[in-house]
N, C-alpha and C. Protein backbone atom coordinates (compact mmCIF):
# COMPACT_ATOMS: atom_id res chain seq x y z
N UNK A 1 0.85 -1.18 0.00
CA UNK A 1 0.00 0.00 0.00
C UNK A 1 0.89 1.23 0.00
N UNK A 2 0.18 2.39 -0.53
CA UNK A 2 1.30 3.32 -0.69
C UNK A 2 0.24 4.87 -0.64
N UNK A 3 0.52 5.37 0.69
CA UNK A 3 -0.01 6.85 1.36
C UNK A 3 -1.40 6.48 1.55
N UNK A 4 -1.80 5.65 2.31
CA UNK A 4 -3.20 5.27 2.73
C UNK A 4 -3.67 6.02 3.91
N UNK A 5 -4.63 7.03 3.51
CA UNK A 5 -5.26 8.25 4.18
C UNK A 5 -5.85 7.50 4.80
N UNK A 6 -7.07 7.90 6.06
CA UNK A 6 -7.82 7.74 6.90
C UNK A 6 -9.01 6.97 6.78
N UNK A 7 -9.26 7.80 5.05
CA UNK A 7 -10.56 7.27 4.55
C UNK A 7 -10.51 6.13 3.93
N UNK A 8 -9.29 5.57 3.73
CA UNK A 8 -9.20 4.59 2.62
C UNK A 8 -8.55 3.29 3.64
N UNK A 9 -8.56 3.25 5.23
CA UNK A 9 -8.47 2.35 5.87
C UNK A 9 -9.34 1.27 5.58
N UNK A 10 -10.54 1.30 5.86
CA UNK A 10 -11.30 -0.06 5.56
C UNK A 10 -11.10 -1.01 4.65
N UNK A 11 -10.41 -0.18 3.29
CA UNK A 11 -9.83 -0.82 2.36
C UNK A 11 -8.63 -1.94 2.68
N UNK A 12 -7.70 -0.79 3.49
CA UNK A 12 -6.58 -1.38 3.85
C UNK A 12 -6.80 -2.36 4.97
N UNK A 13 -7.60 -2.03 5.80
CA UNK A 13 -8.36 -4.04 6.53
C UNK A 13 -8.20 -4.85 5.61
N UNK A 14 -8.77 -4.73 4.16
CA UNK A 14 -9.10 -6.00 3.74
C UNK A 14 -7.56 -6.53 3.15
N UNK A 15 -6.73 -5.18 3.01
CA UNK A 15 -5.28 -6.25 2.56
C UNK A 15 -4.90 -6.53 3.77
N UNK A 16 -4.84 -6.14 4.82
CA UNK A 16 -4.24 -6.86 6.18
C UNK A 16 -4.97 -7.98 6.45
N UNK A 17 -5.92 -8.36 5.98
CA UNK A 17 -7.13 -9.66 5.92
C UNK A 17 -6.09 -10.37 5.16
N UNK A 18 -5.70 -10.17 4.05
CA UNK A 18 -5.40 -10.78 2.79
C UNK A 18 -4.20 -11.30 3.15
N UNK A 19 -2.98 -10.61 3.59
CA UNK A 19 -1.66 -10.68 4.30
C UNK A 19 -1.59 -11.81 5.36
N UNK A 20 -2.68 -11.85 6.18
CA UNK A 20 -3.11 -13.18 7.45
C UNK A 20 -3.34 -13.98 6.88
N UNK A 21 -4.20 -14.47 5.72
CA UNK A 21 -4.64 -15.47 5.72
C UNK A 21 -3.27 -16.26 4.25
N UNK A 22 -2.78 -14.98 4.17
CA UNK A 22 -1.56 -15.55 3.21
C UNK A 22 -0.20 -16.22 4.03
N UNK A 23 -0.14 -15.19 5.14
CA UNK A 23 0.98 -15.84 5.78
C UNK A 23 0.82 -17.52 6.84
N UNK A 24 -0.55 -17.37 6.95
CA UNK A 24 -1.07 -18.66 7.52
C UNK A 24 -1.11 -20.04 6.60
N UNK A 25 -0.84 -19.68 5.21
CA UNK A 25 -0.92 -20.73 4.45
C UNK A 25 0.51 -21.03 3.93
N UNK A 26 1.26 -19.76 3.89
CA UNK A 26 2.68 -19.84 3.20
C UNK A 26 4.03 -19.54 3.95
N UNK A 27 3.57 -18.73 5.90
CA UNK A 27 4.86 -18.48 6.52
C UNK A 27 5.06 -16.94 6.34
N UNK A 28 4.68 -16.39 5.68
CA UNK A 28 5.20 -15.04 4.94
C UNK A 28 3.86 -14.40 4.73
N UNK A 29 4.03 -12.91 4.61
CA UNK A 29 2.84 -11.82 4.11
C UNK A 29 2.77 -12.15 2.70
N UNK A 30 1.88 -11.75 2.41
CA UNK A 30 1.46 -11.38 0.97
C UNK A 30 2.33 -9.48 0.54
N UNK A 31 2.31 -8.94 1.06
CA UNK A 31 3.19 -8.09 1.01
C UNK A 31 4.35 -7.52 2.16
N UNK A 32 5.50 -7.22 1.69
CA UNK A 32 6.42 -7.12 2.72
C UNK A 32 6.47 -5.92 3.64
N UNK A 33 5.71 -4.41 2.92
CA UNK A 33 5.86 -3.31 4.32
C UNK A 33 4.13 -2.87 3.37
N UNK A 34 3.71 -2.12 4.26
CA UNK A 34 2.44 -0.98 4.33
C UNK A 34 2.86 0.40 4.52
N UNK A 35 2.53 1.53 3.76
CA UNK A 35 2.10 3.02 4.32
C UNK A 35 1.45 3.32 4.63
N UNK A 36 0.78 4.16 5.71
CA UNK A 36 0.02 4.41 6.36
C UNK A 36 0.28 6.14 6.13
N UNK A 37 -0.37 6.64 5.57
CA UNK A 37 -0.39 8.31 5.22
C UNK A 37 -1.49 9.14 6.42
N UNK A 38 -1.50 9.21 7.36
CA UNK A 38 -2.51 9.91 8.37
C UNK A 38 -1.83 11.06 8.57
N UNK A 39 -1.01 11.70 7.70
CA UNK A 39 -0.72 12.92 7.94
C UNK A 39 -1.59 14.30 8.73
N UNK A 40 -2.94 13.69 7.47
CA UNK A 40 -3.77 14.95 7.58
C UNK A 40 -4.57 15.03 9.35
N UNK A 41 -3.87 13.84 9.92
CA UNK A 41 -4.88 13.97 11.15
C UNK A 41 -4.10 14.16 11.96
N UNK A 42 -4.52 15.14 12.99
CA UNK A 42 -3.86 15.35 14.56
C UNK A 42 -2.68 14.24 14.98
N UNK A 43 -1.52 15.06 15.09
CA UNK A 43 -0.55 13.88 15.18
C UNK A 43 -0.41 12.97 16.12
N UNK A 44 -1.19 12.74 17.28
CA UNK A 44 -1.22 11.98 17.71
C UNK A 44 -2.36 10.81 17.68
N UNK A 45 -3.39 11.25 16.92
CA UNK A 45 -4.23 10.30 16.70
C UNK A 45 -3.47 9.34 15.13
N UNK A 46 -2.72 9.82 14.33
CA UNK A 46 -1.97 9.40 13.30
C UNK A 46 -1.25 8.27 13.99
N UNK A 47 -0.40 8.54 15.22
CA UNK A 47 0.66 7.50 15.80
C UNK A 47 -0.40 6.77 16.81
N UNK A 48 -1.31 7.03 16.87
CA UNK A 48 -1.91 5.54 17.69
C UNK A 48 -2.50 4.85 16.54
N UNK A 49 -3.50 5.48 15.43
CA UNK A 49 -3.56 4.84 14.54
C UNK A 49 -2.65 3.38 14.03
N UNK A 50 -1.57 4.27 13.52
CA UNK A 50 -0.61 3.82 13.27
C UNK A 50 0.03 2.41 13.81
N UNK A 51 0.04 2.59 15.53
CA UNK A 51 0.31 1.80 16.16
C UNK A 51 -0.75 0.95 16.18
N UNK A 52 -1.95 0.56 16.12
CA UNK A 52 -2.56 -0.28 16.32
C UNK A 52 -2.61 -1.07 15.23
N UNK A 53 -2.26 -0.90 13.86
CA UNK A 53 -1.97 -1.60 12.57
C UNK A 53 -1.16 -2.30 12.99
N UNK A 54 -0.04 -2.11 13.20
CA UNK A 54 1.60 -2.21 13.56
C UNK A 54 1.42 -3.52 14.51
N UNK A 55 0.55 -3.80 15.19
CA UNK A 55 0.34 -4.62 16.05
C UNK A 55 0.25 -6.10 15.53
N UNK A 56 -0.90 -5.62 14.22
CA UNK A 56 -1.34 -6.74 13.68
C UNK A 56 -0.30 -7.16 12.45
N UNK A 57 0.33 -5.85 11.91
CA UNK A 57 1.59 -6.26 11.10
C UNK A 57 2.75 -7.14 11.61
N UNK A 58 3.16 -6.86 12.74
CA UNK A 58 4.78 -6.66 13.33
C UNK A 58 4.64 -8.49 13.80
N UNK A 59 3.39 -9.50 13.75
CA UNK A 59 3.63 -10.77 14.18
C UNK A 59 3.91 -11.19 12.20
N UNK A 60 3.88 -10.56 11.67
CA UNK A 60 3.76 -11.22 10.20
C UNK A 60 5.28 -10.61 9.45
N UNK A 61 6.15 -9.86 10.86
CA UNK A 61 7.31 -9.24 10.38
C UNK A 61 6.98 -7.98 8.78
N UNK A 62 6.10 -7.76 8.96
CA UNK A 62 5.69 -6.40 7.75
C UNK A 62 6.01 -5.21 8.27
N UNK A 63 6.89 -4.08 7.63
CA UNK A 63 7.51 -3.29 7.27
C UNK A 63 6.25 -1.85 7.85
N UNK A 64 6.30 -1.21 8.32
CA UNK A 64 5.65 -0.18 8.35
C UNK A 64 5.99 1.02 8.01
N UNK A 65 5.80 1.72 7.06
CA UNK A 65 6.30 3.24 6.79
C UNK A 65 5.18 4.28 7.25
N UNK A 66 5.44 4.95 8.06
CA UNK A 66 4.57 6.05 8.85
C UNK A 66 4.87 7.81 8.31
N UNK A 67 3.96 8.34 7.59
CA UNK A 67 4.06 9.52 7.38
C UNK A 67 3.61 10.71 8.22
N UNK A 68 4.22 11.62 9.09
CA UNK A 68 4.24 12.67 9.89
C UNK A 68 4.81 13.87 9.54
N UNK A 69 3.91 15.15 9.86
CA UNK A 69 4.29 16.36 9.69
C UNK A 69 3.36 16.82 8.01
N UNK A 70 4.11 17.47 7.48
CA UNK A 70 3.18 18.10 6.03
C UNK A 70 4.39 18.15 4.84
N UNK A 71 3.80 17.63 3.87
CA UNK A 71 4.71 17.38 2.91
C UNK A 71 4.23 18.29 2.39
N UNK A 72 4.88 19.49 1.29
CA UNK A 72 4.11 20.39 0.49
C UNK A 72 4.13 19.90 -0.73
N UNK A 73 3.39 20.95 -1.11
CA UNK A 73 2.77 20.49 -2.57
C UNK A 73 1.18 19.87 -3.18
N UNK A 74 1.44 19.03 -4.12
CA UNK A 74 -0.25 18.16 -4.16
C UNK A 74 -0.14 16.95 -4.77
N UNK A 75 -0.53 16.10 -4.05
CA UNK A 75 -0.72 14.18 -4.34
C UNK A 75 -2.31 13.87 -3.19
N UNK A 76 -2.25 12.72 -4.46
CA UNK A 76 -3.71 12.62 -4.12
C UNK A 76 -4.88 12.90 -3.91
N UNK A 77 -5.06 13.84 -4.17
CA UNK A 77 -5.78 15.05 -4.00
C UNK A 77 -6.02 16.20 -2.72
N UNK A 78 -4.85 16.25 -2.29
CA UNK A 78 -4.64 16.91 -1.30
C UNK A 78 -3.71 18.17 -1.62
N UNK A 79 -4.39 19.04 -1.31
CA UNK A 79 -3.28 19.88 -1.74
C UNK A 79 -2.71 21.19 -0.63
N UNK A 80 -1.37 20.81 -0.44
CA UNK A 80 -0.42 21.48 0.39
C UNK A 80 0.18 22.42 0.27
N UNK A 81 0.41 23.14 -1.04
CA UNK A 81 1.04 24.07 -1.68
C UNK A 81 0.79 25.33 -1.00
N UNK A 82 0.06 25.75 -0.32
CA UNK A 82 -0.44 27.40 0.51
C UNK A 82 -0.22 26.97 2.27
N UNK A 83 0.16 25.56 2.34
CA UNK A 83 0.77 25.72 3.64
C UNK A 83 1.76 26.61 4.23
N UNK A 84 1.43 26.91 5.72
CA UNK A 84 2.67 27.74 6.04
C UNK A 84 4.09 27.39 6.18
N UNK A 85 4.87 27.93 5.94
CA UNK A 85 6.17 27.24 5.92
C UNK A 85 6.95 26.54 6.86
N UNK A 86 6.56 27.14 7.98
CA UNK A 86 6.98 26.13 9.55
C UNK A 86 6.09 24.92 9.52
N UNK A 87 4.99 24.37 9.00
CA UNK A 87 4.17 23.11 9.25
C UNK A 87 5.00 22.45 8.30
N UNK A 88 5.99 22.79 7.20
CA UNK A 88 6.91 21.85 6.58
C UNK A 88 7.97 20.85 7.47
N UNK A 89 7.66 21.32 8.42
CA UNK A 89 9.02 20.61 9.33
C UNK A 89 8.50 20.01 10.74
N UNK A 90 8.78 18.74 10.77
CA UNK A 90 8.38 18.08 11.46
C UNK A 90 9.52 18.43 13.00
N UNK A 91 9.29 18.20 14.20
CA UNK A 91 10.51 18.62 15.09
C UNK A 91 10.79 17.38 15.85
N UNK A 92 11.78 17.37 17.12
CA UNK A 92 12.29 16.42 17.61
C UNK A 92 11.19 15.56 18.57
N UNK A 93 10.21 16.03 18.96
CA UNK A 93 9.35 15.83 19.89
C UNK A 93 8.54 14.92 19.33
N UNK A 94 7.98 15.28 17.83
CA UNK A 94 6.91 14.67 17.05
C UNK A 94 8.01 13.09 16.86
N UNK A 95 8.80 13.27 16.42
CA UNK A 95 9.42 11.83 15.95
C UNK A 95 9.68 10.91 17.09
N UNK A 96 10.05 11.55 18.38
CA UNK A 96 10.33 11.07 19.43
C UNK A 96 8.84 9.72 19.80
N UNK A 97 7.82 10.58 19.62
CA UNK A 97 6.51 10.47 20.02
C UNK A 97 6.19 9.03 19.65
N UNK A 98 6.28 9.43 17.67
CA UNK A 98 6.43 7.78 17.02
C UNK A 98 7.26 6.54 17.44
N UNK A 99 8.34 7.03 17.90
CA UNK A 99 9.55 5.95 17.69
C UNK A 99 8.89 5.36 19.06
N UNK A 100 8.58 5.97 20.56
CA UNK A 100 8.08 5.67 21.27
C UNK A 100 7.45 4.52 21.41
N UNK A 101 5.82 4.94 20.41
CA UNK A 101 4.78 4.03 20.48
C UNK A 101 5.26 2.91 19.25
N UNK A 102 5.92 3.00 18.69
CA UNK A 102 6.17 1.75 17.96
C UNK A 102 7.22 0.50 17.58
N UNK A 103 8.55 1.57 18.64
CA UNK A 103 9.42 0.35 19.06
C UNK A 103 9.37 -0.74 20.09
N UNK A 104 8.49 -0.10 20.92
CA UNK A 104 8.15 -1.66 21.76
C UNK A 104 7.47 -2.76 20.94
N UNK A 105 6.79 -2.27 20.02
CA UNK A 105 5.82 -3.24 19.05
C UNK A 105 6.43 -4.26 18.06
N UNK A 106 7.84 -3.57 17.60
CA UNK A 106 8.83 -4.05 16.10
C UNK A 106 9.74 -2.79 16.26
N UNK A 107 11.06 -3.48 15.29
CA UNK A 107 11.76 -2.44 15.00
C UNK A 107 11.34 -2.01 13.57
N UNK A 108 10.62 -2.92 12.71
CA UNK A 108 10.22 -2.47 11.60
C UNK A 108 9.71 -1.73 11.10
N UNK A 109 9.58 -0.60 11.35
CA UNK A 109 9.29 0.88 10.80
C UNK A 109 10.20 1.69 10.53
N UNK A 110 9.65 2.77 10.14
CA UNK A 110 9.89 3.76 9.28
C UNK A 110 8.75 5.14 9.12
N UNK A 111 10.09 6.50 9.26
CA UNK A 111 9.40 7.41 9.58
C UNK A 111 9.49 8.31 8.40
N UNK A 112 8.41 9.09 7.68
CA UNK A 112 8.41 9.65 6.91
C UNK A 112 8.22 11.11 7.35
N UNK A 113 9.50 11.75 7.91
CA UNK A 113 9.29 13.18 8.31
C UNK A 113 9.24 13.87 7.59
N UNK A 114 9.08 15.11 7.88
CA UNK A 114 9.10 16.33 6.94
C UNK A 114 9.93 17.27 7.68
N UNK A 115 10.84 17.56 6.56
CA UNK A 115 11.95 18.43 6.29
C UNK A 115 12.62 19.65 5.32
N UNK A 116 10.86 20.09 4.92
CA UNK A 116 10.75 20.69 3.82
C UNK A 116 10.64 19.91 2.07
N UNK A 117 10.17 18.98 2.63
CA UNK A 117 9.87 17.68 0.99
C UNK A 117 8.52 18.52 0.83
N UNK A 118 9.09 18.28 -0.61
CA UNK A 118 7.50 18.89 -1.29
C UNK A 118 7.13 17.51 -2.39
N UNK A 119 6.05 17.09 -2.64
CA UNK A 119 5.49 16.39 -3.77
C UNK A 119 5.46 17.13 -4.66
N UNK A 120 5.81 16.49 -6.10
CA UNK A 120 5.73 16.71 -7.56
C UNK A 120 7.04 16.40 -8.17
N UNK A 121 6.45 17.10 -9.22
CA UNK A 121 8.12 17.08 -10.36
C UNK A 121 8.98 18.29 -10.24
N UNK A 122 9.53 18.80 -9.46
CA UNK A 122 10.60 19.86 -9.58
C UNK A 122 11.68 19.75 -10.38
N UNK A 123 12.46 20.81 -10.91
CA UNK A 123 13.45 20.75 -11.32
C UNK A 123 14.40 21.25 -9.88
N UNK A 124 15.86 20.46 -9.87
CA UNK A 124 16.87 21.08 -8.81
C UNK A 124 16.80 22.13 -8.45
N UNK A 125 16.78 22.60 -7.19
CA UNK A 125 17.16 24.20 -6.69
C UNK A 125 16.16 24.47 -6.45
N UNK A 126 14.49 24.11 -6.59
CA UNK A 126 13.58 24.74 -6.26
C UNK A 126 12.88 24.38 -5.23
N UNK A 127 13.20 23.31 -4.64
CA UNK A 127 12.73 22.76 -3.36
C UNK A 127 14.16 23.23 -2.10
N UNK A 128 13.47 23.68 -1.06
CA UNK A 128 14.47 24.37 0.34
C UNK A 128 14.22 23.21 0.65
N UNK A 129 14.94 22.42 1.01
CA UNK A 129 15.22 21.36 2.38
C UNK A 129 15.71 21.58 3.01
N UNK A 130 15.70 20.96 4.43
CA UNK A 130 16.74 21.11 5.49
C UNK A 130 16.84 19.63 6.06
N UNK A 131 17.98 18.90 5.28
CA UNK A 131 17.93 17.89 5.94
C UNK A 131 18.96 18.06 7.28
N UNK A 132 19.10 18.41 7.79
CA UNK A 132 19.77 18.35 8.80
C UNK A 132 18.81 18.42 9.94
N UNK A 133 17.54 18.96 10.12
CA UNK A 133 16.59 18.31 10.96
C UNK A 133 16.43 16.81 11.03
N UNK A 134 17.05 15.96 10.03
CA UNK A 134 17.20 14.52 10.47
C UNK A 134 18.22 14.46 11.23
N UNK A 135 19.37 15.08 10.96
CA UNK A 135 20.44 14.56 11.79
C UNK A 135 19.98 15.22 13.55
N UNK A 136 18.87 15.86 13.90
CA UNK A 136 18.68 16.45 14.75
C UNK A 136 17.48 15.75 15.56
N UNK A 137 17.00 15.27 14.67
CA UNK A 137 16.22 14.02 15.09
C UNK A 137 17.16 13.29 15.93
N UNK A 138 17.81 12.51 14.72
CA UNK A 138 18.61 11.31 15.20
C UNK A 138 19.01 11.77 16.70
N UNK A 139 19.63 13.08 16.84
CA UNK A 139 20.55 13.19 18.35
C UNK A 139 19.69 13.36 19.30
N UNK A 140 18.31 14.30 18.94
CA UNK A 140 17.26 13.73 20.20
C UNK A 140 17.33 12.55 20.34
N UNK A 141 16.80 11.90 19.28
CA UNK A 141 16.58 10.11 19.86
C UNK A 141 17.78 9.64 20.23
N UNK A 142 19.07 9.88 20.14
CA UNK A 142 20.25 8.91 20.26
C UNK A 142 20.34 9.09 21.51
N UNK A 143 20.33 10.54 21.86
CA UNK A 143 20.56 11.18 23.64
C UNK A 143 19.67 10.19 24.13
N UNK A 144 18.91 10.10 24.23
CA UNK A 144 17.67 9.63 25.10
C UNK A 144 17.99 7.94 24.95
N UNK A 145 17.80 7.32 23.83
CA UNK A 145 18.82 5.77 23.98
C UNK A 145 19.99 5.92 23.73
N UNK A 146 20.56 6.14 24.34
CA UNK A 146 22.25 6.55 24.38
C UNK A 146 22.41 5.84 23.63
N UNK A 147 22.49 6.33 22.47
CA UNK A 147 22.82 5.10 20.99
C UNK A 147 22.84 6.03 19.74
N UNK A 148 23.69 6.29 18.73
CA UNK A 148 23.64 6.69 17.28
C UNK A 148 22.65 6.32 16.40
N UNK A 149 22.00 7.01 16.01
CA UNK A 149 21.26 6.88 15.14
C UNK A 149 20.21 5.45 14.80
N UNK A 150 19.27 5.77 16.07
CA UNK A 150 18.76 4.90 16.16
C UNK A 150 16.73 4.92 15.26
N UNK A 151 17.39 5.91 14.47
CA UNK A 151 15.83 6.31 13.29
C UNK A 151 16.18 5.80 12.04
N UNK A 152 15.13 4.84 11.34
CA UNK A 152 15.25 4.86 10.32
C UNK A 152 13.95 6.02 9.36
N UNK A 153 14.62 6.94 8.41
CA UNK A 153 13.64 7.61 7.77
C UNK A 153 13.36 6.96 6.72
N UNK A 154 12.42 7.55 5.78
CA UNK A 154 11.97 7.57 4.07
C UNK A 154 12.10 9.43 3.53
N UNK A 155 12.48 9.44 3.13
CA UNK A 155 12.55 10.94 2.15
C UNK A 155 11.25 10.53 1.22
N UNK A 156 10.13 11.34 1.86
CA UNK A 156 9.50 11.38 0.19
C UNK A 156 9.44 12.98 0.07
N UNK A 157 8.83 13.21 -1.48
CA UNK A 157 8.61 14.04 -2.64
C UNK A 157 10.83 14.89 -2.61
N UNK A 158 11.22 13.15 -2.99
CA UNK A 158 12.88 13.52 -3.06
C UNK A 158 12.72 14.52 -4.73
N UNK A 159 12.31 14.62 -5.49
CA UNK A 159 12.43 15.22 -6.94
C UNK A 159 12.33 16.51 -7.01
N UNK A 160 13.70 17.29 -7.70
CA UNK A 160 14.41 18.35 -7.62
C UNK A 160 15.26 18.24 -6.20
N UNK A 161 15.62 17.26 -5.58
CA UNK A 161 16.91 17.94 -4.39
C UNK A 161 17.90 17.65 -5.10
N UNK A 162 18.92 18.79 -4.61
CA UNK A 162 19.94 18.52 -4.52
C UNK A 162 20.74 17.33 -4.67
N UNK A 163 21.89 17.15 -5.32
CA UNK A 163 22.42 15.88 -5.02
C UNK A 163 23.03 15.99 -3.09
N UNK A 164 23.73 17.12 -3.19
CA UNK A 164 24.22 17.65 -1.49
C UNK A 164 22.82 17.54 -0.71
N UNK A 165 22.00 17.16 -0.73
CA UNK A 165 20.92 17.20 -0.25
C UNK A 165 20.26 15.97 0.25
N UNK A 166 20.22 15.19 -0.81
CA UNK A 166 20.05 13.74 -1.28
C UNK A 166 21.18 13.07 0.04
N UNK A 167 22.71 13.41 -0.90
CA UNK A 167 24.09 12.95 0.27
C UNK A 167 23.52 13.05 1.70
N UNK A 168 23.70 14.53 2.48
CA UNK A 168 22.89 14.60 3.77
C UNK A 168 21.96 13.79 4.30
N UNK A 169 20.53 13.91 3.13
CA UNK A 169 19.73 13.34 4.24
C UNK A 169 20.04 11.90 4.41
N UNK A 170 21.11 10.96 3.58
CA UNK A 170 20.99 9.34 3.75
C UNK A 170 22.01 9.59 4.73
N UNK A 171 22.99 10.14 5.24
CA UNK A 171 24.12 10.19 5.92
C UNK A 171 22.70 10.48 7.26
N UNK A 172 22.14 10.65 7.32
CA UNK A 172 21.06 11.53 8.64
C UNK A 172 20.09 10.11 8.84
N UNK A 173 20.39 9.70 7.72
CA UNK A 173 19.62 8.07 8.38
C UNK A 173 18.29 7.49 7.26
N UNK A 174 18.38 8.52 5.95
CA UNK A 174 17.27 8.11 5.22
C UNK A 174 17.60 6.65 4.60
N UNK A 175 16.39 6.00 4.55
CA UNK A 175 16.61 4.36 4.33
C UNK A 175 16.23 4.14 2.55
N UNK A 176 15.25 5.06 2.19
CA UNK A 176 14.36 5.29 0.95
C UNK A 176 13.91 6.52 0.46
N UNK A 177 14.15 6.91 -0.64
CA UNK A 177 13.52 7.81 -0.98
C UNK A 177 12.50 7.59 -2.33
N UNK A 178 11.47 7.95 -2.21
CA UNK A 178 10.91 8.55 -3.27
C UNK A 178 11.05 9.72 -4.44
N UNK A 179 10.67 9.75 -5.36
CA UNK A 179 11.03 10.62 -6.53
C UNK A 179 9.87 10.52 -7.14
N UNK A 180 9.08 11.69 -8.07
CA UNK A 180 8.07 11.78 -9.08
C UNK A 180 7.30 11.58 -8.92
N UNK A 181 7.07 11.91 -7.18
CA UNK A 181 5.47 11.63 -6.26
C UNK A 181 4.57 12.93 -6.49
């Protein structure tokens, strides 16, 4: 599944239906990770959301990618482009929040922050990122489990960064990126 809003959960029951009754016959999911896109909702109802999927994923070893904060731009029919420019950036507290509720569950996730990613087709130079709010992530979370870089991210709407940009954010812990979202 890939950016599954709020409304389009019930749907996504029926592949987590589909995934159980596949791994009960074969050992394995029918697919290997899920997105879960609850951006648009209060961020903490997004990470319990979130977490309660995760529950039913994490015995079938499935992959969770969790999207938090505001990506700009427009996908799916959502459109972000007149957001204010501080809701582009997700902070240390919000990621903290996730990693929280979903590492006791699996380590298998994945956080899709925002760091100034915008969706679409850009050409280079026209998207501001700041990936170094990952690496700022990471040191909240590392302080707190006295441990390096203990976040795995996703970069999405990566199209038009920088290559120096691109470099940064995987050095900051990005696992995946997207392009031509």
């Amino acid at each position: 599944s890939d950016h599954c809003a709020k409304k389009l959960l019930p749907w996504f029951d029926g592949m987590l239906e589909a995934d159980t009754e596949y791994f009960k016959q074969h050992g394995e999911p029918l697919f290997s990770s899920h997105m879960l896109d609850l951006s648009e909702e209060p961020h903490e109802e997004n990470v319990a959301i979130c977490a309660e999927y995760f529950k039913k994923m994490a015995p079938m070893k499935i992959i969770l990618e969790m999207e938090i904060g505001i990506t700009g731009g427009v996908e799916d029919g959502v459109d972000n482009s007149g957001v204010a420019k501080d809701k582009l950036y997700s902070t240390p507290e919000e990621v903290w929040q996730v990693y929280e509720q979903l590492a006791p569950i699996s380590e298998k996730f994945t956080i899709a922050a925002a760091f100034g990613n915008v969706h679409g087709v850009y050409k280079p130079g026209n998207v501001v990122l700041r990936p170094e709010l990952l690496g700022e992530f990471q040191r909240f979370a590392g302080k707190i489990l006295q441990r390096g870089k203990p976040l795995n991210f996703v970069f999405h709407g990566g199209s038009g960064s920088e290559k120096q940009d691109i470099e940064n954010a995987v050095s900051f812990g990005v696992v995946k990126m997207n392009v031509d979202t």
